[in-house]
C-alpha atoms as a PDB file:
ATOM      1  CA  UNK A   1     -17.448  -2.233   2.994  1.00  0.00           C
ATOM      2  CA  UNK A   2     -16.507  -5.464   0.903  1.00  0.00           C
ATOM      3  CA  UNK A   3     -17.946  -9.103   2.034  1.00  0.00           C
ATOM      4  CA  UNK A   4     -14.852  -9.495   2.531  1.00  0.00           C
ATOM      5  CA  UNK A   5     -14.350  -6.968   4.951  1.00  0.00           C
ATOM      6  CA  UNK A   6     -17.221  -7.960   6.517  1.00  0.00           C
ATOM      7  CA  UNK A   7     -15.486 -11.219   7.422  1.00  0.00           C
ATOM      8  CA  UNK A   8     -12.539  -9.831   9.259  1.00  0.00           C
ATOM      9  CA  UNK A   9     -13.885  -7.118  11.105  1.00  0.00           C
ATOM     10  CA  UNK A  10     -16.922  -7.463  13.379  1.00  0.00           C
ATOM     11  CA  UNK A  11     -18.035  -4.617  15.586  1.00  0.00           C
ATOM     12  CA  UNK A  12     -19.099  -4.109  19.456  1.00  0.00           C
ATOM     13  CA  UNK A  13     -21.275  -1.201  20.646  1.00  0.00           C
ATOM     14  CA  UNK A  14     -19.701   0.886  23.474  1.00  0.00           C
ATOM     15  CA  UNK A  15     -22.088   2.011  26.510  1.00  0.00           C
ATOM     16  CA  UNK A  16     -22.573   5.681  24.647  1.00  0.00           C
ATOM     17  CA  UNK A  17     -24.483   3.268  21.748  1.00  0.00           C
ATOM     18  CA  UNK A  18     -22.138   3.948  19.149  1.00  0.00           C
ATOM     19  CA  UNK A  19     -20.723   1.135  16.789  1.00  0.00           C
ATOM     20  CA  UNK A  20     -17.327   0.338  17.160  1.00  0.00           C
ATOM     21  CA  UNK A  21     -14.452  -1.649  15.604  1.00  0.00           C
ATOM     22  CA  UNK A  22     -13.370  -4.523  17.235  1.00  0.00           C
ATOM     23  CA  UNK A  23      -9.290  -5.549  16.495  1.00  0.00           C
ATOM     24  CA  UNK A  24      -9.232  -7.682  13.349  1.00  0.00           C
ATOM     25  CA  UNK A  25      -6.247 -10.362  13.154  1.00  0.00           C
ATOM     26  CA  UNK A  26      -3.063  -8.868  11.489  1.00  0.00           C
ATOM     27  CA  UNK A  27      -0.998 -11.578   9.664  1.00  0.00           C
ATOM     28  CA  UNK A  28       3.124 -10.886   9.235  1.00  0.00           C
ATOM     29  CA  UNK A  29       4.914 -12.890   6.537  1.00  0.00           C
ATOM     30  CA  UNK A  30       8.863 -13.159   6.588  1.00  0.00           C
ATOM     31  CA  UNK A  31       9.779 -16.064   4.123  1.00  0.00           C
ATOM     32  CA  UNK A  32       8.467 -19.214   4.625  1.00  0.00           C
ATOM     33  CA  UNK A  33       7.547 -17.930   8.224  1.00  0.00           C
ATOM     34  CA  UNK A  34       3.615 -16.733   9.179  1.00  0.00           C
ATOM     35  CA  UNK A  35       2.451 -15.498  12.064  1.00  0.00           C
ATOM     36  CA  UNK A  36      -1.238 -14.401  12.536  1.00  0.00           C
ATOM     37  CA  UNK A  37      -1.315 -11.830  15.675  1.00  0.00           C
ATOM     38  CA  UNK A  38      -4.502 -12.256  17.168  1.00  0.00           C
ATOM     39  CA  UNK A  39      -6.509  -9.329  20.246  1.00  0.00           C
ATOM     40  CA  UNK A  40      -5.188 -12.248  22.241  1.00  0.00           C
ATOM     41  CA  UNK A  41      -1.539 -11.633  21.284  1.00  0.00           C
ATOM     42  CA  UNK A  42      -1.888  -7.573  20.742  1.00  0.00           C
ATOM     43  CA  UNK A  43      -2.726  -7.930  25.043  1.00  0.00           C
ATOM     44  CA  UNK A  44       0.936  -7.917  25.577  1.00  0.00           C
ATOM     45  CA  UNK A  45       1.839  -4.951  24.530  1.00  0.00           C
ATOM     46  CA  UNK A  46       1.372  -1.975  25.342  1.00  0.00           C
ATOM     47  CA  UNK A  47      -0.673   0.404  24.239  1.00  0.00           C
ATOM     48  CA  UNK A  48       0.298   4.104  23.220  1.00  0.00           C
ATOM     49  CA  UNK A  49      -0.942   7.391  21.540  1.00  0.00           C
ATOM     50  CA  UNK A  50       0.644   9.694  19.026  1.00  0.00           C
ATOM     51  CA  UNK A  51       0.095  13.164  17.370  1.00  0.00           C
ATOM     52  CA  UNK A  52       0.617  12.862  13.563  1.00  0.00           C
ATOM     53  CA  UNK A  53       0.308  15.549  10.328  1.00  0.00           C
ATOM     54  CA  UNK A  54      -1.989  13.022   8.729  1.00  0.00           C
ATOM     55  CA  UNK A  55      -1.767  13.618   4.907  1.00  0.00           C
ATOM     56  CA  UNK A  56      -5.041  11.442   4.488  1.00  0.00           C
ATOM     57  CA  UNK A  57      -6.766  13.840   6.696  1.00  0.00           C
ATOM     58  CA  UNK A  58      -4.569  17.132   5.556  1.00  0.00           C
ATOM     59  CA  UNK A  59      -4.449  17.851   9.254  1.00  0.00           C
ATOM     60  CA  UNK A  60      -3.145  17.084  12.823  1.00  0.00           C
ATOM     61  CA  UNK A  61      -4.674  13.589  14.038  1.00  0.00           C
ATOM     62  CA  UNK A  62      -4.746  12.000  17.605  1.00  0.00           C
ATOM     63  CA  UNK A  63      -3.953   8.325  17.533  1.00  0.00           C
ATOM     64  CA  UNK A  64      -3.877   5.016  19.936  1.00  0.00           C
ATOM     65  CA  UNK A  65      -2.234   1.943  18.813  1.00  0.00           C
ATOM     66  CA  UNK A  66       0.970   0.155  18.826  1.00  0.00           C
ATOM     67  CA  UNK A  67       4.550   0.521  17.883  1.00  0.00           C
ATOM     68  CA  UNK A  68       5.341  -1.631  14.694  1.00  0.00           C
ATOM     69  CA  UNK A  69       8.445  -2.317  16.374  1.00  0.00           C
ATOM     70  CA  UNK A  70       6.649  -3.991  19.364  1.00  0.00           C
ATOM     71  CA  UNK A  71       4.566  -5.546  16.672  1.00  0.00           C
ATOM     72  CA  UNK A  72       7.450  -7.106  14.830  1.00  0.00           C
ATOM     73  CA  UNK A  73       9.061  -7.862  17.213  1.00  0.00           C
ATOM     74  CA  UNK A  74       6.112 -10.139  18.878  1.00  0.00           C
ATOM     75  CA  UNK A  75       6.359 -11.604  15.652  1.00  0.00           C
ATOM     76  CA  UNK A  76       9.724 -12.838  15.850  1.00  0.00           C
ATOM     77  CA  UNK A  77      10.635 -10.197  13.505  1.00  0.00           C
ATOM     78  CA  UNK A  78      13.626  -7.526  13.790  1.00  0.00           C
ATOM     79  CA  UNK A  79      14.166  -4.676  11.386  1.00  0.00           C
ATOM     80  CA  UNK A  80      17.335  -5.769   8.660  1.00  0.00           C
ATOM     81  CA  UNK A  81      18.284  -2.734   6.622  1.00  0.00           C
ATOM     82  CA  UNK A  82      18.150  -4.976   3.222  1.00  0.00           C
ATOM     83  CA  UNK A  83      14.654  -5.648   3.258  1.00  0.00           C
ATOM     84  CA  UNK A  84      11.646  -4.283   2.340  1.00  0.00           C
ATOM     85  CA  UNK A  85       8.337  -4.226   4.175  1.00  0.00           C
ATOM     86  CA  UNK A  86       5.354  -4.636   2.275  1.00  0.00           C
ATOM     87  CA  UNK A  87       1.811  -3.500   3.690  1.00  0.00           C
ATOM     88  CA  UNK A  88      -1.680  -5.216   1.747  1.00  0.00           C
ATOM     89  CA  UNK A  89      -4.984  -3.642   2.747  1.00  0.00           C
ATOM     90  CA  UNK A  90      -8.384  -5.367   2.666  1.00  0.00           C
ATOM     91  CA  UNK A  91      -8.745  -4.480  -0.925  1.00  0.00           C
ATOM     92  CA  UNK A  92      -5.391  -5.454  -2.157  1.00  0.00           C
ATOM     93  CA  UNK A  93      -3.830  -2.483  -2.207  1.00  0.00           C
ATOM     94  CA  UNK A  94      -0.256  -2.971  -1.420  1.00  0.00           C
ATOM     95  CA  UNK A  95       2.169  -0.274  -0.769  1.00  0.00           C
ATOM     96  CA  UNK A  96       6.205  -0.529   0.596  1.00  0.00           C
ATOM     97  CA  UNK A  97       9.135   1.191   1.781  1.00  0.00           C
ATOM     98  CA  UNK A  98      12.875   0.305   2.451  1.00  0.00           C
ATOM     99  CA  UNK A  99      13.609  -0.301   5.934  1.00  0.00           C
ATOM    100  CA  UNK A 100      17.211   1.326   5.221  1.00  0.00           C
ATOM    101  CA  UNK A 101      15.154   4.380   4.285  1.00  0.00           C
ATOM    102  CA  UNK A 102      13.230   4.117   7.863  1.00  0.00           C
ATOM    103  CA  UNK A 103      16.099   3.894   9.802  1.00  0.00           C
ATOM    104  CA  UNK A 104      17.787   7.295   7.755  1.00  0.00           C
ATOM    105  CA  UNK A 105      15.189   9.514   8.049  1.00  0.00           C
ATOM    106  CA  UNK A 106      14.516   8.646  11.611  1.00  0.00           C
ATOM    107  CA  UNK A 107      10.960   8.294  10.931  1.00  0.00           C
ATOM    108  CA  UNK A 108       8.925   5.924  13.472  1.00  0.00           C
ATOM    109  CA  UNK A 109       5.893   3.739  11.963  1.00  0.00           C
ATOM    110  CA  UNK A 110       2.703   3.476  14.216  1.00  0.00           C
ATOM    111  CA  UNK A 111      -0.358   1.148  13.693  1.00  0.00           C
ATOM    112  CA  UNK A 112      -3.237   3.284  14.887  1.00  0.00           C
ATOM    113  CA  UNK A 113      -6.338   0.849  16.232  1.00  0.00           C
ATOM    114  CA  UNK A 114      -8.295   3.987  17.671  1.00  0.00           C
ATOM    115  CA  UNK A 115      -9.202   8.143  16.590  1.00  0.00           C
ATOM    116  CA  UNK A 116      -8.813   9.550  19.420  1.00  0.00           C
ATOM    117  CA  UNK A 117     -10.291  12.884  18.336  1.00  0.00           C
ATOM    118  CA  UNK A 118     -13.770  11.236  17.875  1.00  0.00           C
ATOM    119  CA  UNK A 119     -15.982   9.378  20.647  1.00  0.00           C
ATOM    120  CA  UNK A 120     -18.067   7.405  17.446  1.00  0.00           C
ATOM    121  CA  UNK A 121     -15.360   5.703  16.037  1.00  0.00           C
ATOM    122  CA  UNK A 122     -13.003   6.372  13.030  1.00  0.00           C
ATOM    123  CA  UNK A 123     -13.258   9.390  11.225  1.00  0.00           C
ATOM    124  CA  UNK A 124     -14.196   7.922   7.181  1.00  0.00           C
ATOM    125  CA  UNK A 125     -12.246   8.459   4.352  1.00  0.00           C
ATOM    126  CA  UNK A 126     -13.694   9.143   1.144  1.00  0.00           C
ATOM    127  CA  UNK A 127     -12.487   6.166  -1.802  1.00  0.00           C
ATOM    128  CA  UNK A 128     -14.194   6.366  -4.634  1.00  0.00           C
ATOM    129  CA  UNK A 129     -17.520   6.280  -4.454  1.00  0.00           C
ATOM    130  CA  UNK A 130     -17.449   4.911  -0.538  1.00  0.00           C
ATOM    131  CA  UNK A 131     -17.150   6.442   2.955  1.00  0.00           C
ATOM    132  CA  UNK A 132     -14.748   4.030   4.197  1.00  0.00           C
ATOM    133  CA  UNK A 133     -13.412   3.582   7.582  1.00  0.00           C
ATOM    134  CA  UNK A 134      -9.783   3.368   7.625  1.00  0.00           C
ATOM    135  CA  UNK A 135      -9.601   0.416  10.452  1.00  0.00           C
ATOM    136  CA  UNK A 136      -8.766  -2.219  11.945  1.00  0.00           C
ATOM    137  CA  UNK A 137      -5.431  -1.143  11.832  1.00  0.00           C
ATOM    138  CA  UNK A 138      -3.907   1.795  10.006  1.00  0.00           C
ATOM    139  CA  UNK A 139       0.103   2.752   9.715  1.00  0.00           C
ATOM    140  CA  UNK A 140       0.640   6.165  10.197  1.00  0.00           C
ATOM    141  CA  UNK A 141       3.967   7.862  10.871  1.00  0.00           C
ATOM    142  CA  UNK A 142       5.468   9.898  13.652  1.00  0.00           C
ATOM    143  CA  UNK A 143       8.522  12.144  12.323  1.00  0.00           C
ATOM    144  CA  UNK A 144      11.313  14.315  13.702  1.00  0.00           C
ATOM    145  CA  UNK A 145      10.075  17.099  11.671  1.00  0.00           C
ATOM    146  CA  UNK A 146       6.712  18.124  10.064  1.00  0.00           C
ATOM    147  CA  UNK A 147       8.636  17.527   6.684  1.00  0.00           C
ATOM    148  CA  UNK A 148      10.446  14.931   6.010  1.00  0.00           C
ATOM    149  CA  UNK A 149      13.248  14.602   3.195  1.00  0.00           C
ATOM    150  CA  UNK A 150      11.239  14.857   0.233  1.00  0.00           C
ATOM    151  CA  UNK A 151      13.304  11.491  -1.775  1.00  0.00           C
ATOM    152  CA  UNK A 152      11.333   9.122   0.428  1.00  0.00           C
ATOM    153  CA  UNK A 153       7.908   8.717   0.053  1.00  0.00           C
ATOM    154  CA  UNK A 154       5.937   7.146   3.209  1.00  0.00           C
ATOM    155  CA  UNK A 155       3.308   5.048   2.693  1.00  0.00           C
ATOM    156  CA  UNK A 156      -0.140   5.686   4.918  1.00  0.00           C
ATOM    157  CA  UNK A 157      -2.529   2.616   4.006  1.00  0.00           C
ATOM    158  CA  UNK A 158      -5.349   1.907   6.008  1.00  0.00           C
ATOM    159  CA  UNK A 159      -7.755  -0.981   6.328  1.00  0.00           C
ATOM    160  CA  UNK A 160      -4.223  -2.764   6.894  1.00  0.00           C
ATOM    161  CA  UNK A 161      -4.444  -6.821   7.149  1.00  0.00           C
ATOM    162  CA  UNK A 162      -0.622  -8.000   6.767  1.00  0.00           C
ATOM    163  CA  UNK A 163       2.554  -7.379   6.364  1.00  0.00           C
ATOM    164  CA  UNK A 164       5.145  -9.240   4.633  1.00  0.00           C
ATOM    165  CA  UNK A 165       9.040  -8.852   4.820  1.00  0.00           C
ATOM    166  CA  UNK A 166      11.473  -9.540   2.188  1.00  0.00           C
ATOM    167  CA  UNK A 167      14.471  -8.805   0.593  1.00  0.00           C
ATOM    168  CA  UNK A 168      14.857  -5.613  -1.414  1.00  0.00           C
ATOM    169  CA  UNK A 169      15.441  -7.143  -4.458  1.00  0.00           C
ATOM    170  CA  UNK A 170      13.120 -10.351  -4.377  1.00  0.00           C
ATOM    171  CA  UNK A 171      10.367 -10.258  -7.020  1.00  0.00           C
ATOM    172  CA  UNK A 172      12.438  -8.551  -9.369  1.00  0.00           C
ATOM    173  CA  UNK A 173      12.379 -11.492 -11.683  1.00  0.00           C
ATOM    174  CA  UNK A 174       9.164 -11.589 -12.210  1.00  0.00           C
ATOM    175  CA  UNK A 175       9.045  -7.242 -12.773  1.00  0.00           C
ATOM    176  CA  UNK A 176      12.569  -6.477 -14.169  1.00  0.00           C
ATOM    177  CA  UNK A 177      14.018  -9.579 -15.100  1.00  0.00           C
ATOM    178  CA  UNK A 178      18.012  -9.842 -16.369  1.00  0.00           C
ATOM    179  CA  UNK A 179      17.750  -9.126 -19.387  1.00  0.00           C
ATOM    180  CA  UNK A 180      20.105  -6.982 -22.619  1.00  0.00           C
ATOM    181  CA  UNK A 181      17.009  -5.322 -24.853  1.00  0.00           C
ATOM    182  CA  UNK A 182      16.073  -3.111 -22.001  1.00  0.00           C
ATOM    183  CA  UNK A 183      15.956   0.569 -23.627  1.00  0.00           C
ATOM    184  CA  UNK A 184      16.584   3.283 -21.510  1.00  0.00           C
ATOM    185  CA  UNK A 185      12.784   4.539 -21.790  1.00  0.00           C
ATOM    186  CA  UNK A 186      12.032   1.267 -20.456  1.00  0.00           C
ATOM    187  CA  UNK A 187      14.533   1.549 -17.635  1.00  0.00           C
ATOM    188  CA  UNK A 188      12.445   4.943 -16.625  1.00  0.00           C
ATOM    189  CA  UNK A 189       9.294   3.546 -16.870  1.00  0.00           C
ATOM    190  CA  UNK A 190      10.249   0.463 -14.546  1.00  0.00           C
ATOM    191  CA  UNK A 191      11.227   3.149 -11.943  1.00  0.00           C
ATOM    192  CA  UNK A 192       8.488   5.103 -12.276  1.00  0.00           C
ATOM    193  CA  UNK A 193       5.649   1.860 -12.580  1.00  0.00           C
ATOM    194  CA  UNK A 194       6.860   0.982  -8.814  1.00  0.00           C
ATOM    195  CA  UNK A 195       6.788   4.488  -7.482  1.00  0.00           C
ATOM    196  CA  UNK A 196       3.321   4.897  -8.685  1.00  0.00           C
ATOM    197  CA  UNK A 197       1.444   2.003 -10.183  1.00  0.00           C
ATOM    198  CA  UNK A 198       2.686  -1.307  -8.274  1.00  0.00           C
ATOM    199  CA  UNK A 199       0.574  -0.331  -5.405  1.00  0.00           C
ATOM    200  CA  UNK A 200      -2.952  -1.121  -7.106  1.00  0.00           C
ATOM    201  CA  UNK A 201      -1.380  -3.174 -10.091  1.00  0.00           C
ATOM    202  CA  UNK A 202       0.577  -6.382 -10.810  1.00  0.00           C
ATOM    203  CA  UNK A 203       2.521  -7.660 -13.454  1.00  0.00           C
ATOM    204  CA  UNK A 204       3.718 -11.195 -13.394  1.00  0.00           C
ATOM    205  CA  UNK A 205       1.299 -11.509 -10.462  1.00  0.00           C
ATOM    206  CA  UNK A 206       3.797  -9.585  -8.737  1.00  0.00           C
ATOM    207  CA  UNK A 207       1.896  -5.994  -7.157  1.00  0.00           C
ATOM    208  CA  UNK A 208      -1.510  -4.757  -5.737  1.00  0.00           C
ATOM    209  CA  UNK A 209      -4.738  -6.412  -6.500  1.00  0.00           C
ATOM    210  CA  UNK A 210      -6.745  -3.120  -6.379  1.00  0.00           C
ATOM    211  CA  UNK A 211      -6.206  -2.684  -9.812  1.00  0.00           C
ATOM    212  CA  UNK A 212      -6.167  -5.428 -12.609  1.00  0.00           C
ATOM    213  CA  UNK A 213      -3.095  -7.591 -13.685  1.00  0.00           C
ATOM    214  CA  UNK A 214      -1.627  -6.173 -16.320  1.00  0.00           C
ATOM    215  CA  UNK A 215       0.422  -8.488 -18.050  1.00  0.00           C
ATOM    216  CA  UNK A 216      -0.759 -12.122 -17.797  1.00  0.00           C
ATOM    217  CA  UNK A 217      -2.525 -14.077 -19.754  1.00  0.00           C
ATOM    218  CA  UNK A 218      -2.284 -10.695 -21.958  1.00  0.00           C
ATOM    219  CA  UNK A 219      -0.043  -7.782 -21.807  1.00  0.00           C
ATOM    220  CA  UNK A 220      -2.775  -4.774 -21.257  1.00  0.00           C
ATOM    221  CA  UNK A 221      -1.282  -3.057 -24.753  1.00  0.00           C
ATOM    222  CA  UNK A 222      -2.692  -6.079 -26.464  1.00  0.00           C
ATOM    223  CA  UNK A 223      -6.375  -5.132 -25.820  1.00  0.00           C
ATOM    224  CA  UNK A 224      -6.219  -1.486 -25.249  1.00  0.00           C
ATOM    225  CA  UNK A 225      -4.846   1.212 -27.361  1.00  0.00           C
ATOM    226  CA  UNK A 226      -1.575   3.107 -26.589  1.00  0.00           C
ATOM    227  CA  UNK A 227      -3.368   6.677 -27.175  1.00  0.00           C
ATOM    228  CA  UNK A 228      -6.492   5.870 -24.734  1.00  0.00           C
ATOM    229  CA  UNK A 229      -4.152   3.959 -22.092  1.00  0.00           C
ATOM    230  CA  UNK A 230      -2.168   7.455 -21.981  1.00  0.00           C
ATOM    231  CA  UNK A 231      -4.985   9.851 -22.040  1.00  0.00           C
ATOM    232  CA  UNK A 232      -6.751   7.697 -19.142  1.00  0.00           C
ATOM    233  CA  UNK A 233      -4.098   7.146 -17.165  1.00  0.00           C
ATOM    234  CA  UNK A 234      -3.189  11.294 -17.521  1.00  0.00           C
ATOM    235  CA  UNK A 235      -6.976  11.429 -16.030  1.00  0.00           C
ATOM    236  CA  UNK A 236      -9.152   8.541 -15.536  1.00  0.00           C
ATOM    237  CA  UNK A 237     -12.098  10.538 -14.164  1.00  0.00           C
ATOM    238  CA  UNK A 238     -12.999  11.993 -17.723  1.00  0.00           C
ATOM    239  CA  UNK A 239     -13.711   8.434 -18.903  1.00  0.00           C
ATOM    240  CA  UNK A 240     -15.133   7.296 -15.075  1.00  0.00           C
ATOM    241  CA  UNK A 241     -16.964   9.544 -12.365  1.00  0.00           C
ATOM    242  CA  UNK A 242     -15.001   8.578  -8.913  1.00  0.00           C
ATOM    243  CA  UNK A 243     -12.515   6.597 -10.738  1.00  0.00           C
ATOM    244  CA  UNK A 244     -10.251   5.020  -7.925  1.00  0.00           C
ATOM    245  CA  UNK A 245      -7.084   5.656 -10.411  1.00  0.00           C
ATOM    246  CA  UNK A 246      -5.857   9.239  -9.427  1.00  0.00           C
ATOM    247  CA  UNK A 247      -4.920  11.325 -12.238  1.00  0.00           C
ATOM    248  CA  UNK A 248      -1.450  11.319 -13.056  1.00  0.00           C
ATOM    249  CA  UNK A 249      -1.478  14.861 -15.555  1.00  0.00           C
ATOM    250  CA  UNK A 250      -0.314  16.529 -12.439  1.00  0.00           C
ATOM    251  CA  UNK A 251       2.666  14.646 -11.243  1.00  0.00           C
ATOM    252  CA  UNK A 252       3.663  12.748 -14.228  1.00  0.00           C
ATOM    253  CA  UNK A 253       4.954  14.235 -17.913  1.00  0.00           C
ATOM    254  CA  UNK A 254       3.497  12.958 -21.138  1.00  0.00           C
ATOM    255  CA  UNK A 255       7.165  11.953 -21.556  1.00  0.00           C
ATOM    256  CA  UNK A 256       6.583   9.857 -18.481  1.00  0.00           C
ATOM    257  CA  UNK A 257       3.727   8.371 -19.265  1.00  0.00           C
ATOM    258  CA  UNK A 258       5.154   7.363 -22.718  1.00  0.00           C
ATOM    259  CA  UNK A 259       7.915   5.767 -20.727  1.00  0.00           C
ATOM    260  CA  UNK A 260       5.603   3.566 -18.388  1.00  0.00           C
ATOM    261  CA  UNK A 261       3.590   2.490 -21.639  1.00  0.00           C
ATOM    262  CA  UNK A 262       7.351   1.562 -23.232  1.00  0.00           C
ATOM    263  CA  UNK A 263       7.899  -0.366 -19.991  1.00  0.00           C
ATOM    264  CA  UNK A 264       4.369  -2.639 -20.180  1.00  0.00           C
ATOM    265  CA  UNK A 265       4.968  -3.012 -24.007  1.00  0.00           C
ATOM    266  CA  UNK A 266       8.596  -4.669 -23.007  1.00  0.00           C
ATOM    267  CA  UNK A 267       6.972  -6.564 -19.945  1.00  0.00           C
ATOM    268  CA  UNK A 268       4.365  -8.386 -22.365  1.00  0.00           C
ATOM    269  CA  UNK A 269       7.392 -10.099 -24.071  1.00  0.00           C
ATOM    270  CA  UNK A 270       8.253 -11.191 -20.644  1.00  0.00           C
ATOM    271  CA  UNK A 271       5.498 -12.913 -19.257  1.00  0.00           C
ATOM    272  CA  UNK A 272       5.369 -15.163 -16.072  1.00  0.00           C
ATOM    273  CA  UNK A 273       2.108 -16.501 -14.546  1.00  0.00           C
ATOM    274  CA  UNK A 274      -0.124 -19.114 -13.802  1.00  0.00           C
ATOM    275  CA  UNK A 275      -1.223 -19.449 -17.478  1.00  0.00           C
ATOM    276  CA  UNK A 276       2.374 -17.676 -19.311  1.00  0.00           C
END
């Protein structure tokens, strides 16, 4: 646990004597518009349980928390099919999904504050080299079936602090701007940078902050070498025990990888930062 973390969450003991969370703030951003939800303000709704196939866990979980819905909605916020919502963990990571692809799949997104299959508090999650609790608040999902269509991908972050709405295409001038000397290997790697990478990295200051920027002051392929950058990111573990980076060998091709490396090399002559 982070300083950091340290400074949002604080903890309680319960009468059996074990530590537990108490609720954290959770900030939601639409625009110009913030609004930082407080226990105070999570009192008026009200408070439900779910049964989820938790893919953290690989197995069945038992939940309490809160609708997103309600939460949004005590927000001032209502779902809009052309925007995107945008969930940042404690350590930066940041992970999204369409709202259109919500509302096709019928899929219903639940902020768990409580594990309700443990009296001690959440069960940890291993990151890295950490035991890591996955509170204060952590969106899971509760689906019509036990599989849902493989094309969208639902995000599961924990250790969730905000969430921020915006349109589906806003930031893409700072990742993809318009532009004519885009190569079609650079068109796949774009694609396949924000289905994997734009979680834990930015570019343009736009993407996670697990991970380091990658493009400003300097593009990343003008310090490191193509052939390491593609070997570690096809498995960062053989150059770092408990490397946070997963290894991509197993769901990316080499052709892939070469296209995401094409797509940073076209990015560095595109820079926009503080310093660019």
């Amino acid at each position: 646990m982070t300083f950091f973390s340290l400074l949002l969450i604080t903890f309680f003991i319960t009468p059996n004597g074990y530590a537990k969370e108490a609720r954290a703030d959770l900030t939601i951003i639409q625009g110009a518009s913030k609004h930082v939800l407080t226990q105070e303000d999570f009192r008026q709704l009200q408070l439900d349980s779910v049964v989820v196939l938790d893919p953290v866990y690989n197995k069945h979980k038992r939940y309490a928390g809160y609708w997103l819905s309600d939460i949004l909605a005590l927000a001032g916020v209502h779902p809009d099919p052309d925007t995107v919502w945008t969930f940042t963990a404690l350590d930066g990571y940041k992970t999204s999904i369409a709202v259109a692809d919500i509302q096709r799949t019928g899929v219903k997104a639940f902020v768990a504050v409580e594990d309700l299959d443990r009296e001690d508090g959440w069960e940890k999650i291993q990151q890295g080299k950490e035991w890591i609790s996955p509170g204060p608040y952590y969106l899971v999902w509760q689906t019509p079936l036990e599989d849902v269509a493989p094309q969208v991908k639902l995000p599961w972050p924990y250790q969730m602090v905000e969430i921020s709405i915006h349109k589906a295409d806003e930031g893409l001038q700072k990742s993809f701007e318009e532009s004519n000397d885009k190569s079609e290997p650079v068109k796949r790697g774009y694609k396949i940078f924000q289905q994997n990478c734009v979680a834990c990295h930015s570019l343009n200051l736009e993407g996670g902050t697990l991970g380091p920027e990658l493009n400003v002051p300097k593009n990343i392929l003008e310090y490191e070498d193509r052939k390491f950058l593609k070997e570690f990111i096809s498995d960062p573990s053989s150059f770092r025990d408990r490397s946070k980076m997963p290894a991509f060998n197993k769901t990316l091709s080499p052709q892939e990888i070469d296209d995401v490396l094409d797509y940073l090399t076209w990015m560095g002559k595109h820079k926009k930062g503080e310093s660019s």
